[in-house]
PDB file of N, CA and C in Angstrom:
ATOM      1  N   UNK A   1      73.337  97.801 127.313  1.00  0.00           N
ATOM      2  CA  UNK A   1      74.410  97.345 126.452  1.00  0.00           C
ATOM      3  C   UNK A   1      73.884  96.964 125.070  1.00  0.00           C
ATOM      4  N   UNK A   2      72.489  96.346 125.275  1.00  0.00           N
ATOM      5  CA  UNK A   2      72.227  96.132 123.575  1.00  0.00           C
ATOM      6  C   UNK A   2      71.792  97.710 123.080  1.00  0.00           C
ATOM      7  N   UNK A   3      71.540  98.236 123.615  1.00  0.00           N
ATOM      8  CA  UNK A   3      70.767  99.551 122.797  1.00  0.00           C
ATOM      9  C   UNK A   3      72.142 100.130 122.183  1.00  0.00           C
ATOM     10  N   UNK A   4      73.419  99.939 123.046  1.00  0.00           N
ATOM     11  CA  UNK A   4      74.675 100.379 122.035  1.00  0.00           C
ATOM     12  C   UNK A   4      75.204  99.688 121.074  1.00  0.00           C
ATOM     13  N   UNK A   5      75.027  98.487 120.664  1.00  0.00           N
ATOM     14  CA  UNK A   5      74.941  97.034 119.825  1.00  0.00           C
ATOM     15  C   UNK A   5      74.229  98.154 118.599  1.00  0.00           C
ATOM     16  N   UNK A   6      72.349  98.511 118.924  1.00  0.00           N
ATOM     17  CA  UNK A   6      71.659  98.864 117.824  1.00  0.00           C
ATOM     18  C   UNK A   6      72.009  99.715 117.339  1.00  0.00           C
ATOM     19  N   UNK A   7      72.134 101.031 118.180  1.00  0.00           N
ATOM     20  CA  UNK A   7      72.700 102.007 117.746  1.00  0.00           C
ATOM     21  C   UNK A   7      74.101 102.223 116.620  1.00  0.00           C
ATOM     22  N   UNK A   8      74.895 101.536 117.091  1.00  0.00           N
ATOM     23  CA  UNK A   8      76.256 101.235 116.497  1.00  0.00           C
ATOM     24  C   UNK A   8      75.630 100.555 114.582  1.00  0.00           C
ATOM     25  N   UNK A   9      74.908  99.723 115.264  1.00  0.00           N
ATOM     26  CA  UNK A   9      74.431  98.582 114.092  1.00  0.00           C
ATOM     27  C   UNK A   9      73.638  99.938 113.137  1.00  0.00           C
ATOM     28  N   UNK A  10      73.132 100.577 113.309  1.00  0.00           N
ATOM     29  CA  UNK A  10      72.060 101.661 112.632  1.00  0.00           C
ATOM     30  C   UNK A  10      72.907 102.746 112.000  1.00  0.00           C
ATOM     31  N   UNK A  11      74.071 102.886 112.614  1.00  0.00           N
ATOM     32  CA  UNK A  11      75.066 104.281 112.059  1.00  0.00           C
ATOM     33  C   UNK A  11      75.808 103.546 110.763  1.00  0.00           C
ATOM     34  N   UNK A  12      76.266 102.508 110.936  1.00  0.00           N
ATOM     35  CA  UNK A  12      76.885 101.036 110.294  1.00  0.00           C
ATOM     36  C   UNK A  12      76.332 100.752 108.944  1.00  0.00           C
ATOM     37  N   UNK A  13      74.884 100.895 108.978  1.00  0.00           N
ATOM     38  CA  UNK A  13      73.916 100.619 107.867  1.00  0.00           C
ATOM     39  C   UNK A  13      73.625 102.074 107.590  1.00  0.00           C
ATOM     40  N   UNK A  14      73.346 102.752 108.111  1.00  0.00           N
ATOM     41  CA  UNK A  14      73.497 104.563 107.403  1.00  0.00           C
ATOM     42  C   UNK A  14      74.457 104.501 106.773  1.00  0.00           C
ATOM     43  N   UNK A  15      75.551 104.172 107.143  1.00  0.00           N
ATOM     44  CA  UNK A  15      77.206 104.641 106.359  1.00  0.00           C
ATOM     45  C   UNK A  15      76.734 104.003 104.949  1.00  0.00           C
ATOM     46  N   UNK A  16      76.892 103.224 105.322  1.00  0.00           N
ATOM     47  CA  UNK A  16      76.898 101.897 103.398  1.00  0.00           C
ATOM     48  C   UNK A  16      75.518 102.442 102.572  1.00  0.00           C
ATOM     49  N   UNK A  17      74.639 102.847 103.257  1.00  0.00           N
ATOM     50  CA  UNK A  17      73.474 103.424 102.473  1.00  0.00           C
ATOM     51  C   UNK A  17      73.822 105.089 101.756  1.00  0.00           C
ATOM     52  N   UNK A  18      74.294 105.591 102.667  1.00  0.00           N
ATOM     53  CA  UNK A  18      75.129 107.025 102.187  1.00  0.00           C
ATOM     54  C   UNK A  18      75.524 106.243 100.908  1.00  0.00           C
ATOM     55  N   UNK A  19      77.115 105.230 101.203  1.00  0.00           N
ATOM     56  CA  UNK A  19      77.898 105.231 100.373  1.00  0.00           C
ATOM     57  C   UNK A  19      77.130 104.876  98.851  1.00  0.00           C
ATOM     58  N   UNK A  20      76.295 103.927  98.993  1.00  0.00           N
ATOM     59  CA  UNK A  20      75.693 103.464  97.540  1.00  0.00           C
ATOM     60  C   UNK A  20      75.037 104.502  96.428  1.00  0.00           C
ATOM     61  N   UNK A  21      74.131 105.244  97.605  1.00  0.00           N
ATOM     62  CA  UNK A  21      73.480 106.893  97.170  1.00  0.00           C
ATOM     63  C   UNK A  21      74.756 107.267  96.196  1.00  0.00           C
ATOM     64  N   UNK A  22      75.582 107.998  97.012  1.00  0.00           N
ATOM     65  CA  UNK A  22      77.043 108.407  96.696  1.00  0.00           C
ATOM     66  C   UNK A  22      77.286 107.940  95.356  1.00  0.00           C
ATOM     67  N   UNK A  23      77.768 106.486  95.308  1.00  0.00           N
ATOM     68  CA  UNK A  23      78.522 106.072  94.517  1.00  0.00           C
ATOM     69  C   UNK A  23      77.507 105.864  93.002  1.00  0.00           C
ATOM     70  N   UNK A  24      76.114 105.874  93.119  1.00  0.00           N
ATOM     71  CA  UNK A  24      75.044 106.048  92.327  1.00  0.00           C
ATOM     72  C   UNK A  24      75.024 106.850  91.762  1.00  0.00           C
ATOM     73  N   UNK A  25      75.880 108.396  92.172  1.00  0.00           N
ATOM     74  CA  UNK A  25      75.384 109.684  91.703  1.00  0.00           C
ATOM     75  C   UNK A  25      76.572 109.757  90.546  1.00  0.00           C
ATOM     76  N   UNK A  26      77.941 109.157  90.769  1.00  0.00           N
ATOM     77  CA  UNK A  26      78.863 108.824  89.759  1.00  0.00           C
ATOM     78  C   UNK A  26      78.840 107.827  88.674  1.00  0.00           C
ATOM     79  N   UNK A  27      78.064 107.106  89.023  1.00  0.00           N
ATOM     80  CA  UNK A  27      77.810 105.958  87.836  1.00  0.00           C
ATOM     81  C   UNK A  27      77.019 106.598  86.889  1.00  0.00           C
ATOM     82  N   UNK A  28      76.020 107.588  86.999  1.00  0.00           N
ATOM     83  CA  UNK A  28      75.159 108.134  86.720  1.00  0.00           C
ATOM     84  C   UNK A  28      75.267 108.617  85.259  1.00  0.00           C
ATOM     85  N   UNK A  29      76.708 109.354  84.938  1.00  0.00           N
ATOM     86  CA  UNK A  29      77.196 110.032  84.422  1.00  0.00           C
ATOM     87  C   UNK A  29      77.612 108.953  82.898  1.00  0.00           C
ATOM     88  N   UNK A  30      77.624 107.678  82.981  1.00  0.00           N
ATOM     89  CA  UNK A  30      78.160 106.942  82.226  1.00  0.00           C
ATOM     90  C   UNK A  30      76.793 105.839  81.867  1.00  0.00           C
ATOM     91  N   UNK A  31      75.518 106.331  82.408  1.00  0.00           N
ATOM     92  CA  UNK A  31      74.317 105.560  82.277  1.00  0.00           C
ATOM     93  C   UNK A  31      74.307 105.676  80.643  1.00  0.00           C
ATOM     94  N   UNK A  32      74.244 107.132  79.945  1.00  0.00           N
ATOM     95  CA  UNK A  32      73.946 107.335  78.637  1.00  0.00           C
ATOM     96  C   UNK A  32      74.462 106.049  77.569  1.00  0.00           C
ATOM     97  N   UNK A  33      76.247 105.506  78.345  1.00  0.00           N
ATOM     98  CA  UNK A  33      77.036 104.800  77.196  1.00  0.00           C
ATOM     99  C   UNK A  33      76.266 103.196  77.457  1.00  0.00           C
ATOM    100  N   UNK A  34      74.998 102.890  78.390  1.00  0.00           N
ATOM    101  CA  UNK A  34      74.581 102.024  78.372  1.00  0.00           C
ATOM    102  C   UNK A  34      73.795 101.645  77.071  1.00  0.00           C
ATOM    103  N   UNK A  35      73.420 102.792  76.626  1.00  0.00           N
ATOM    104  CA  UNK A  35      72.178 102.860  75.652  1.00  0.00           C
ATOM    105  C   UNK A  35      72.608 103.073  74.421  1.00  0.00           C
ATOM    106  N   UNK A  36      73.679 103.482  74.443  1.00  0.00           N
ATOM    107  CA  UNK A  36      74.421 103.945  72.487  1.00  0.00           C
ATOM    108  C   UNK A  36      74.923 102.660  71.790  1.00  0.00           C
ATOM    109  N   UNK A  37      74.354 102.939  71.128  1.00  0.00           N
ATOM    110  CA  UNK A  37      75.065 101.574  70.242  1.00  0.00           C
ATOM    111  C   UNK A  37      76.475 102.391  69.695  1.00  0.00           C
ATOM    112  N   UNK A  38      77.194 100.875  69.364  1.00  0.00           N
ATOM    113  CA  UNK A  38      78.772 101.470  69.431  1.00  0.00           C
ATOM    114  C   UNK A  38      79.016 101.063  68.638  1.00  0.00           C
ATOM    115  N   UNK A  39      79.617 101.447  66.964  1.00  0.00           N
ATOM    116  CA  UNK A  39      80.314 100.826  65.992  1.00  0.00           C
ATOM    117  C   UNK A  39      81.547 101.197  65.401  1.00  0.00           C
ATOM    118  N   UNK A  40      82.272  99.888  64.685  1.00  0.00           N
ATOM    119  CA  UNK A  40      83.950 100.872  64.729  1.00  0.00           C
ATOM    120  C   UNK A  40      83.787 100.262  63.306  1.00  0.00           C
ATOM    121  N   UNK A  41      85.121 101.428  63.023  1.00  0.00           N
ATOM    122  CA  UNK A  41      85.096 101.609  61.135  1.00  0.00           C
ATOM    123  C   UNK A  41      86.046 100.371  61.111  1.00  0.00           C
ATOM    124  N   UNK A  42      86.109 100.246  59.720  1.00  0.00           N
ATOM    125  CA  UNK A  42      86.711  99.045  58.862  1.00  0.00           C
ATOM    126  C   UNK A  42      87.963  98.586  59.564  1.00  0.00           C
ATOM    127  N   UNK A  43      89.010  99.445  59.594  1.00  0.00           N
ATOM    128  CA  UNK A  43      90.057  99.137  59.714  1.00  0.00           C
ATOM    129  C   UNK A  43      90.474  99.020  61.526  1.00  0.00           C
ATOM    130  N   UNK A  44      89.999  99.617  62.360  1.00  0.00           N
ATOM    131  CA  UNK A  44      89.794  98.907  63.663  1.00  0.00           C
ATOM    132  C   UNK A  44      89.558  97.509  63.607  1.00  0.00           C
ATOM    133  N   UNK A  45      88.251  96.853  62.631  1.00  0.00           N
ATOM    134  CA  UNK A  45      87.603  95.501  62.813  1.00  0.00           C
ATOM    135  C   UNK A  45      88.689  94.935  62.239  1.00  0.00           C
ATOM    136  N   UNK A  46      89.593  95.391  61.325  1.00  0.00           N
ATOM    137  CA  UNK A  46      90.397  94.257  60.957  1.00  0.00           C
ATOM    138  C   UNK A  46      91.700  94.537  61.871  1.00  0.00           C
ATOM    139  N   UNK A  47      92.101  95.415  62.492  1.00  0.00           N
ATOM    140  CA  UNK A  47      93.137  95.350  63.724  1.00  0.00           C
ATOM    141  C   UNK A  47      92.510  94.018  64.410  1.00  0.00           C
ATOM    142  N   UNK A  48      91.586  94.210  64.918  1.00  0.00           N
ATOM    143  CA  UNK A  48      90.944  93.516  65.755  1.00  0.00           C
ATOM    144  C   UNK A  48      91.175  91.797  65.648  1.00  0.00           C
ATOM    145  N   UNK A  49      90.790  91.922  64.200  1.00  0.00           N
ATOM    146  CA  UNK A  49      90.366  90.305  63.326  1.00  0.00           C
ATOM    147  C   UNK A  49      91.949  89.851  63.561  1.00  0.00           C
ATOM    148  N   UNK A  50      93.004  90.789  62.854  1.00  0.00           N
ATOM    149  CA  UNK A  50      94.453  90.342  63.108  1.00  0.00           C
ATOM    150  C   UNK A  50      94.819  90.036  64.025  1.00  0.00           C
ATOM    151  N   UNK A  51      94.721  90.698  65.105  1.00  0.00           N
ATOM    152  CA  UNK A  51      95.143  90.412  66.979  1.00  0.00           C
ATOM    153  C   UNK A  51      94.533  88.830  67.250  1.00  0.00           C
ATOM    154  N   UNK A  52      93.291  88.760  66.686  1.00  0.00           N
ATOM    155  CA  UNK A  52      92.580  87.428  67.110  1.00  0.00           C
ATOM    156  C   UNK A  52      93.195  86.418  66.690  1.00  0.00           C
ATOM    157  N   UNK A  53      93.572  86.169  65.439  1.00  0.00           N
ATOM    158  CA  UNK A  53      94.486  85.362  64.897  1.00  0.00           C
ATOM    159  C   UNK A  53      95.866  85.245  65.387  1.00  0.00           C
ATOM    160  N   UNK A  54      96.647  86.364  65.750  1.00  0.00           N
ATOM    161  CA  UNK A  54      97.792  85.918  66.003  1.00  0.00           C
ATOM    162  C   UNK A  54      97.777  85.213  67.474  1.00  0.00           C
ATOM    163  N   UNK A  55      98.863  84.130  67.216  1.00  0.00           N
ATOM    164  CA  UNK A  55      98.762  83.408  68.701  1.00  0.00           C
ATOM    165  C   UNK A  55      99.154  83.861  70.319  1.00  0.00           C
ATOM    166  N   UNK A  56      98.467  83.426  71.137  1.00  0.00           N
ATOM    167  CA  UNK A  56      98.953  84.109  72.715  1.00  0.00           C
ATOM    168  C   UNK A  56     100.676  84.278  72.932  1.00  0.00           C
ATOM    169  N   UNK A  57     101.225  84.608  73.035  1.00  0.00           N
ATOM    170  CA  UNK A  57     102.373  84.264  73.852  1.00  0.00           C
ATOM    171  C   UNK A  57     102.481  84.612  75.208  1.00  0.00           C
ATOM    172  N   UNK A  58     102.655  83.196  76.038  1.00  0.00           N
ATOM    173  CA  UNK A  58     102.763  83.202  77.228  1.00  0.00           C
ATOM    174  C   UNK A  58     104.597  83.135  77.791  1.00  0.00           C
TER     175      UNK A  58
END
């Protein structure tokens, strides 16, 4: 009965190890925008500056 406990427990931890592999190979694709520096022209920064100023409405 425990050897079906381990077994079970070992397919369990394969799965989630697949999945991370997996889900690694898609992140992958968006590693580059880690490294770019990102700058926005004038008039974005002052959209921006305006939005900040105006107040929340809740």
């Amino acid at each position: 009965m425990t050897a079906l406990g381990v077994i079970i427990l070992l397919i369990i931890v394969a799965t989630g190890v697949a999945f991370f592999i997996a889900s690694n190979r898609y992140i992958k694709i968006y590693e580059k925008l880690e490294y770019e520096n990102c700058t926005l022209d004038e008039e974005t920064i002052k959209q921006v500056e305006a939005n900040m100023l105006q107040p929340t409405q809740q």
